[in-house]
PDB file of N, CA and C in Angstrom:
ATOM      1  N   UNK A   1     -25.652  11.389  28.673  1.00  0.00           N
ATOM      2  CA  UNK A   1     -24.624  10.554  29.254  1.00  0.00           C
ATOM      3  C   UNK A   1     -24.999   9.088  29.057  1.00  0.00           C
ATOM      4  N   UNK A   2     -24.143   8.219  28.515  1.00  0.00           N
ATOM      5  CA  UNK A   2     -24.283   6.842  28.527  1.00  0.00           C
ATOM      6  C   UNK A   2     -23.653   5.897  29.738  1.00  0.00           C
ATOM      7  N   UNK A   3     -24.142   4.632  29.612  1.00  0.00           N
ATOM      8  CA  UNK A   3     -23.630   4.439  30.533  1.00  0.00           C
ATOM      9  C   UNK A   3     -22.931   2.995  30.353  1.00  0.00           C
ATOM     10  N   UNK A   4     -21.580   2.702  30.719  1.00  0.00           N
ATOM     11  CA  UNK A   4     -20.930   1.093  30.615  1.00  0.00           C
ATOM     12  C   UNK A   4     -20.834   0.628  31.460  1.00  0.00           C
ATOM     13  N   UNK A   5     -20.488  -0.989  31.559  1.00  0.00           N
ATOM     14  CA  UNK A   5     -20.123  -1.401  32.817  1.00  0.00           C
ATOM     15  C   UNK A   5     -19.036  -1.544  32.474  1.00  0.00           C
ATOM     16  N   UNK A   6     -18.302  -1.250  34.030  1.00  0.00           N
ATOM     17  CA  UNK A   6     -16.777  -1.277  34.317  1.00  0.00           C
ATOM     18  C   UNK A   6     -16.685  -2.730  35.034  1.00  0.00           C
ATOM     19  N   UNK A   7     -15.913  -3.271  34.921  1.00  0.00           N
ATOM     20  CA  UNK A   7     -15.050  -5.026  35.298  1.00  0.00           C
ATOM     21  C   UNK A   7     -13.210  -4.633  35.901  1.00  0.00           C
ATOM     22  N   UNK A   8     -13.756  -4.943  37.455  1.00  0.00           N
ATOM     23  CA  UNK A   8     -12.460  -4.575  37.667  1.00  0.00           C
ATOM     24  C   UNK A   8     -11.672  -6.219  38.144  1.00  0.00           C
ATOM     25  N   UNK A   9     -10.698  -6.483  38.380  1.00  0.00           N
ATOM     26  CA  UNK A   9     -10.678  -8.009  38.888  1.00  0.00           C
ATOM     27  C   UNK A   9      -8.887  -7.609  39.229  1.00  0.00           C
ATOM     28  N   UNK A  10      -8.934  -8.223  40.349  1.00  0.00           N
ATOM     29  CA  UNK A  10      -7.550  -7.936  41.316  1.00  0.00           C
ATOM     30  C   UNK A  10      -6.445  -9.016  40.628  1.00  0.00           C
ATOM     31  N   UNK A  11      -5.600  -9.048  40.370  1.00  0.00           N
ATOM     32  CA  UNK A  11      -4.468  -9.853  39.977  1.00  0.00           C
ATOM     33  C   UNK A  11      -3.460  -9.408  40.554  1.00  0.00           C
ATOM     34  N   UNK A  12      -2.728 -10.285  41.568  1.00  0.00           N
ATOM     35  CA  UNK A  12      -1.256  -9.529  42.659  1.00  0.00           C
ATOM     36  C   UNK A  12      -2.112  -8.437  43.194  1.00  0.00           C
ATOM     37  N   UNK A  13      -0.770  -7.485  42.916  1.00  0.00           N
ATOM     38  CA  UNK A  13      -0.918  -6.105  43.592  1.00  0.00           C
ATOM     39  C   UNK A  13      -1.713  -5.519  42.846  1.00  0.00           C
ATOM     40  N   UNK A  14      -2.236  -5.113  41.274  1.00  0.00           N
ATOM     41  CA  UNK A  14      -2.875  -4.861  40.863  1.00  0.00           C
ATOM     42  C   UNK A  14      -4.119  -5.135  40.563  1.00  0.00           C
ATOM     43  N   UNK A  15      -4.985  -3.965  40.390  1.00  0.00           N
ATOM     44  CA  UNK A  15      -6.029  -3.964  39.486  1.00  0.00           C
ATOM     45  C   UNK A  15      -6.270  -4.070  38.334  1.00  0.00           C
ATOM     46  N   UNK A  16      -7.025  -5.056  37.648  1.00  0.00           N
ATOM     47  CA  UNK A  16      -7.030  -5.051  35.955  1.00  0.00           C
ATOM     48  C   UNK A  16      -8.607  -4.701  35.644  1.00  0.00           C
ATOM     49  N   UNK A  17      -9.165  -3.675  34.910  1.00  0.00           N
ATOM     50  CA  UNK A  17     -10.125  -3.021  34.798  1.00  0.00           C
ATOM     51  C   UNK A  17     -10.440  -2.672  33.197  1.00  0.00           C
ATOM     52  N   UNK A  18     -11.709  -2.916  32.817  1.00  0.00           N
ATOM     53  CA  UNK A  18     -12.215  -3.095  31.427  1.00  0.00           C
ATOM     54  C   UNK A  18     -13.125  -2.600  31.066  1.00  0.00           C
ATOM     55  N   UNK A  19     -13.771  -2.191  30.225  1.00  0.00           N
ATOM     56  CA  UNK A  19     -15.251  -2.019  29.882  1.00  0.00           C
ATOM     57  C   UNK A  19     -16.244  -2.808  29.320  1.00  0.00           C
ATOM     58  N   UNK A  20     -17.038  -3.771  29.672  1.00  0.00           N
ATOM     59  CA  UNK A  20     -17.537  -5.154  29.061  1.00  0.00           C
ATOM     60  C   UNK A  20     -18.029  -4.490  27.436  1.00  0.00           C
ATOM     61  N   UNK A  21     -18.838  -3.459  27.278  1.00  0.00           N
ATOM     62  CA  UNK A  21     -19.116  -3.067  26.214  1.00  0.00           C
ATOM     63  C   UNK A  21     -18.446  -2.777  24.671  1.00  0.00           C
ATOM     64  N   UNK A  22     -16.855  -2.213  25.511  1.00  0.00           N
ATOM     65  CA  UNK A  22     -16.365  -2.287  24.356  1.00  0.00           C
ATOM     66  C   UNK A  22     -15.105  -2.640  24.497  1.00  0.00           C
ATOM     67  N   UNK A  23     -14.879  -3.782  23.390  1.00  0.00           N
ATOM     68  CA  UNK A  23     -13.352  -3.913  23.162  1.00  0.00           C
ATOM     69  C   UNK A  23     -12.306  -3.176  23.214  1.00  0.00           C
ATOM     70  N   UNK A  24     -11.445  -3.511  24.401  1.00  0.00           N
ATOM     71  CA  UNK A  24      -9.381  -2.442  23.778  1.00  0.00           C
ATOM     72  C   UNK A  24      -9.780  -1.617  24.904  1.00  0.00           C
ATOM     73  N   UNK A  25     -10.983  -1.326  25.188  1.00  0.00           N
ATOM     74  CA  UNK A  25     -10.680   0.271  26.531  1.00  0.00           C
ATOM     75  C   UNK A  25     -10.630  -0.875  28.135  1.00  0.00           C
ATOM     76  N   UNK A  26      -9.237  -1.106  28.108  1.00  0.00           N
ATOM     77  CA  UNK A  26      -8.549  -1.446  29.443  1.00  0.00           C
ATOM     78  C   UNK A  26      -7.801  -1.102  30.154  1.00  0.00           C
ATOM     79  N   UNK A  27      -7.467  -1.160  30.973  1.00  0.00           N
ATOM     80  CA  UNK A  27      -6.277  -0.435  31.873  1.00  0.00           C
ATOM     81  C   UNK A  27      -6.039  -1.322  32.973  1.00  0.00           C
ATOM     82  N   UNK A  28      -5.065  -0.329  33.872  1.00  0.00           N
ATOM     83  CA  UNK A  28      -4.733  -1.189  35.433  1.00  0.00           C
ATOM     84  C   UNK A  28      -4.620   0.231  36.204  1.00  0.00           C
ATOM     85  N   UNK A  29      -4.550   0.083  37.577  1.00  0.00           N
ATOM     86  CA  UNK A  29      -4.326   0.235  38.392  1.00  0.00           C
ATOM     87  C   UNK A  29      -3.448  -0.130  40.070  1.00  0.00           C
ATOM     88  N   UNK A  30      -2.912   0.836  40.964  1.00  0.00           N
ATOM     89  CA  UNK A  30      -2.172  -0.219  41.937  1.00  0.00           C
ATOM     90  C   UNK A  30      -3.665   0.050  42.818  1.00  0.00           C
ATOM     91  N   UNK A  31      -4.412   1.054  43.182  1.00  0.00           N
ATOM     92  CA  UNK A  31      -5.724   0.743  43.896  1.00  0.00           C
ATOM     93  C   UNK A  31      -6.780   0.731  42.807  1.00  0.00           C
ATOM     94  N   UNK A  32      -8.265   0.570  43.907  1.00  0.00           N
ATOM     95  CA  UNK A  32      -9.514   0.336  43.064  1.00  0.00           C
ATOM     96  C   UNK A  32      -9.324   1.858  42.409  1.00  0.00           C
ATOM     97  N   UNK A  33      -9.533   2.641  43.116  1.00  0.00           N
ATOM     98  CA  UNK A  33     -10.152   4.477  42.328  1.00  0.00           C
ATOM     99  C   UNK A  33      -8.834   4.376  41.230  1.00  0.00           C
ATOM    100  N   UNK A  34      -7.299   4.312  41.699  1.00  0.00           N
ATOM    101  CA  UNK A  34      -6.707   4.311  40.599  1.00  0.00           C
ATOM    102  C   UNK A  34      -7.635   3.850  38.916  1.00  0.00           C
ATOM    103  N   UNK A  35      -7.525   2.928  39.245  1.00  0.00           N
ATOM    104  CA  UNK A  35      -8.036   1.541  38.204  1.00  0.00           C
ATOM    105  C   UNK A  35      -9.420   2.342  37.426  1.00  0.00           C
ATOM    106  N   UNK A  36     -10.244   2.971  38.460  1.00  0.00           N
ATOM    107  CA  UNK A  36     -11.424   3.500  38.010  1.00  0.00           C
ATOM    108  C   UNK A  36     -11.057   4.660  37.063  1.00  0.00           C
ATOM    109  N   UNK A  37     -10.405   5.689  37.276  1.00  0.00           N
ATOM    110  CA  UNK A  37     -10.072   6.999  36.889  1.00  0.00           C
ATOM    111  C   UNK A  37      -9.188   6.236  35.780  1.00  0.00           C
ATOM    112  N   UNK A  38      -8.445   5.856  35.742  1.00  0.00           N
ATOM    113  CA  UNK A  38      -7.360   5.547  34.597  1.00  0.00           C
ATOM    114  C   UNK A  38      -8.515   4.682  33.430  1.00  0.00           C
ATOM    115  N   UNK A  39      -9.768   3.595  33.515  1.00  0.00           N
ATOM    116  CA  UNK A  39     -10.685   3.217  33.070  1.00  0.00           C
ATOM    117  C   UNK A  39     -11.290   4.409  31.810  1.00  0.00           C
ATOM    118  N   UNK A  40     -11.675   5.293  33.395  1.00  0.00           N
ATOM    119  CA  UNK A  40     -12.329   6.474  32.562  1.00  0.00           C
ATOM    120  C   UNK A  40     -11.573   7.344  31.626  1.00  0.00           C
ATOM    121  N   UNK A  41     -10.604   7.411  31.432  1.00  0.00           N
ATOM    122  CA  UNK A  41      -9.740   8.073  30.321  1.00  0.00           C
ATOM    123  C   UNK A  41      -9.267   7.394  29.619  1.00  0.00           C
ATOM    124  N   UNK A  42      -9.150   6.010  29.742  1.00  0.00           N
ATOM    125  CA  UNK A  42      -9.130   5.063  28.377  1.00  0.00           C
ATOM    126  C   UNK A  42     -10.317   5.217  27.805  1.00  0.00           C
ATOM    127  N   UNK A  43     -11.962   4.869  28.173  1.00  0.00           N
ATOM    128  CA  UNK A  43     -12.803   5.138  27.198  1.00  0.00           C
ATOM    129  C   UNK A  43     -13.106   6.474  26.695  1.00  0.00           C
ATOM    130  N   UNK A  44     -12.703   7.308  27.243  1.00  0.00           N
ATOM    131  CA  UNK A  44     -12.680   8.745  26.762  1.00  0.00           C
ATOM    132  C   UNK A  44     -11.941   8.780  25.198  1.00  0.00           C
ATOM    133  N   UNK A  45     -10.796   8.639  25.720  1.00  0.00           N
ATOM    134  CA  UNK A  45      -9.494   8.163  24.392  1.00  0.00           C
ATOM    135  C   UNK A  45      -9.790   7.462  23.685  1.00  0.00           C
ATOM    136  N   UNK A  46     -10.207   5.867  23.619  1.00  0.00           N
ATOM    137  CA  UNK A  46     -10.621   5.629  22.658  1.00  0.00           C
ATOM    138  C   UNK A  46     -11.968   6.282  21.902  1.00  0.00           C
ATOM    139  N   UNK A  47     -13.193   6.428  22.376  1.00  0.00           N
ATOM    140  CA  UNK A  47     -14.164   7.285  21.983  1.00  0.00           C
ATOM    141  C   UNK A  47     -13.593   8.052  20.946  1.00  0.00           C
ATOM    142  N   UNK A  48     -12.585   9.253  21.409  1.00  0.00           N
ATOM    143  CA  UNK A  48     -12.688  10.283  20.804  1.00  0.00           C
ATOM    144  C   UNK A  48     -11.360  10.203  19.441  1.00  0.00           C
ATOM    145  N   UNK A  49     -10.642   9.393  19.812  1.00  0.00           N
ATOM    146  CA  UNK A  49      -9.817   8.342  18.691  1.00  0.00           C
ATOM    147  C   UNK A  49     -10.529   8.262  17.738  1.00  0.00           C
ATOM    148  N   UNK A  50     -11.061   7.203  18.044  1.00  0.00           N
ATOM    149  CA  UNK A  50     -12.290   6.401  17.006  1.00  0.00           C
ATOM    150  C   UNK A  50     -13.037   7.713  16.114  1.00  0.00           C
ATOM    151  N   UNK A  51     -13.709   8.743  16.794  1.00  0.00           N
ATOM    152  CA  UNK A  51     -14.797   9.762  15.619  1.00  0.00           C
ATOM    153  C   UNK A  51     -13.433  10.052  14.975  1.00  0.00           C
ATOM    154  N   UNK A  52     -12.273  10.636  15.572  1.00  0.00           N
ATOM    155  CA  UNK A  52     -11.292  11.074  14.482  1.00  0.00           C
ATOM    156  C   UNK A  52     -10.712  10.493  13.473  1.00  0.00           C
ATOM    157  N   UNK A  53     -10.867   8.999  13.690  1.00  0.00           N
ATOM    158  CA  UNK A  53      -9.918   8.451  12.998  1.00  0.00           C
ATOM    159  C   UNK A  53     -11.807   7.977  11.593  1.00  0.00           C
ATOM    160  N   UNK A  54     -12.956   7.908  12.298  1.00  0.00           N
ATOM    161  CA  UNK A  54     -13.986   8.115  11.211  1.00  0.00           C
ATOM    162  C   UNK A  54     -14.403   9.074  10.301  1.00  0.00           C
ATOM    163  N   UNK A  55     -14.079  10.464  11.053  1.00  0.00           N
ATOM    164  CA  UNK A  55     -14.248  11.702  10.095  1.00  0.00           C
ATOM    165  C   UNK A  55     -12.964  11.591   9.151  1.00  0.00           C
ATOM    166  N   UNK A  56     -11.964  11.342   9.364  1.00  0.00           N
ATOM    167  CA  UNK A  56     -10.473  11.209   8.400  1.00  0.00           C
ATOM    168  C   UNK A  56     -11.118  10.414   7.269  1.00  0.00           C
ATOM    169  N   UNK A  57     -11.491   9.328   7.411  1.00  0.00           N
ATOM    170  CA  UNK A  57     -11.491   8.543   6.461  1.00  0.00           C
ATOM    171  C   UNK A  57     -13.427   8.455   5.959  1.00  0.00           C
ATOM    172  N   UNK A  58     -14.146   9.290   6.461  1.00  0.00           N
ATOM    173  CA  UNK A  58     -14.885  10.040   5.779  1.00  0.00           C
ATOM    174  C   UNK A  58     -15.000  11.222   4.763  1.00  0.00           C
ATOM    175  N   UNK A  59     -13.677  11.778   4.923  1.00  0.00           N
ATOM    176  CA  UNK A  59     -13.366  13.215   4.803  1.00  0.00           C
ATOM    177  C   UNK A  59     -13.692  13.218   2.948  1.00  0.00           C
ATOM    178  N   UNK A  60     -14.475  13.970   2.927  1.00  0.00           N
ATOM    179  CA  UNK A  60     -14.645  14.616   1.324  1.00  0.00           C
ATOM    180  C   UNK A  60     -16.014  13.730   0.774  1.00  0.00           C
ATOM    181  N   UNK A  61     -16.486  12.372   1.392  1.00  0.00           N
ATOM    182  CA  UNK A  61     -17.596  11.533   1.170  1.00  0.00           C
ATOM    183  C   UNK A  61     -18.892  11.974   1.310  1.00  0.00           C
ATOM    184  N   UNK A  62     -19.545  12.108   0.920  1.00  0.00           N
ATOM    185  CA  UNK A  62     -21.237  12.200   1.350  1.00  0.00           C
ATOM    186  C   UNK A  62     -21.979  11.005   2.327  1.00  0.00           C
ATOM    187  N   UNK A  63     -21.428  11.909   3.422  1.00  0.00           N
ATOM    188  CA  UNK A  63     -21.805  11.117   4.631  1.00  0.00           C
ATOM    189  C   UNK A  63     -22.877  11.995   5.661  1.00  0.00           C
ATOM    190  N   UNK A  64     -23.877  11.099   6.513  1.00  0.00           N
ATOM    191  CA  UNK A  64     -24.555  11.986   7.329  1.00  0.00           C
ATOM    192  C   UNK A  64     -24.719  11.469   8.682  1.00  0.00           C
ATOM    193  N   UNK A  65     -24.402  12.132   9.823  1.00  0.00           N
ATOM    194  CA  UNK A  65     -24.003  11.949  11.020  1.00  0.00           C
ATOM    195  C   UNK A  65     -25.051  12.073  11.796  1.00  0.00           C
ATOM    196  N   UNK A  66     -25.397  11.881  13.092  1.00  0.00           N
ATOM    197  CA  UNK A  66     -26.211  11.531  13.516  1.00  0.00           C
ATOM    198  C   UNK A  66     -26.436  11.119  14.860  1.00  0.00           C
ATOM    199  N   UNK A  67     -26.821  11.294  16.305  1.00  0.00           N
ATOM    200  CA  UNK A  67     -26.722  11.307  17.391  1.00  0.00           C
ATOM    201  C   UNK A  67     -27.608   9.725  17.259  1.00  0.00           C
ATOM    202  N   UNK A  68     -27.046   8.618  17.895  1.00  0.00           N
ATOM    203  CA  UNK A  68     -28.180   7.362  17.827  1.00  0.00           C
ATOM    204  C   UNK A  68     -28.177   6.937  19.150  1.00  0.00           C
ATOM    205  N   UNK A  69     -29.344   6.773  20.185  1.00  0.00           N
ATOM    206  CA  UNK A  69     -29.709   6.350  21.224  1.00  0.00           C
ATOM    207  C   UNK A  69     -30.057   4.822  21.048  1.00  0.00           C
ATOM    208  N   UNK A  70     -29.713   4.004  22.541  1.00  0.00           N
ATOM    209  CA  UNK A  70     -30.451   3.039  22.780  1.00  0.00           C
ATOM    210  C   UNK A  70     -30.862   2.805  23.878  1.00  0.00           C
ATOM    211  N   UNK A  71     -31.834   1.743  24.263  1.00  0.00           N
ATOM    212  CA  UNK A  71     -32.147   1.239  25.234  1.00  0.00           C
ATOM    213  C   UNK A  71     -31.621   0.239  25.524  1.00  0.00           C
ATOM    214  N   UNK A  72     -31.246  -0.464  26.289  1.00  0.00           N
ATOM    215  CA  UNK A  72     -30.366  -1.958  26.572  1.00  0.00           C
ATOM    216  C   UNK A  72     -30.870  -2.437  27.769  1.00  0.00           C
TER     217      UNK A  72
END
């Protein structure tokens, strides 16, 4: 399991909520948990977007994949 930080910041009635790590996975919410849960299935989605849309345009290449850890 990895781990991001979540950025939530109140505007009006809403919540506006981000992932500092990675660009585009944002969302809103009308409460905090909203904001949180809806967070967590944007980076899910994009995540799993992203390998699909890399294996596509890998597809037929001599490519080699690879689990990569860090420390931060």
């Amino acid at each position: 399991m990895t781990t991001f930080t979540a950025v939530f910041e109140r505007i009006g009635e809403w919540w506006i909520a981000r992932v500092e790590e990675i660009p585009g996975v944002n969302t809103q919410g009308r409460t905090l948990d909203e904001a949180r849960e809806n967070l967590k299935e944007a980076l899910q989605q994009v995540i799993e977007t992203n390998r699909e849309l890399a294996r596509r345009e890998s597809g037929g290449k001599d490519v080699i994949r690879e689990k990569l850890s860090i420390a931060v």
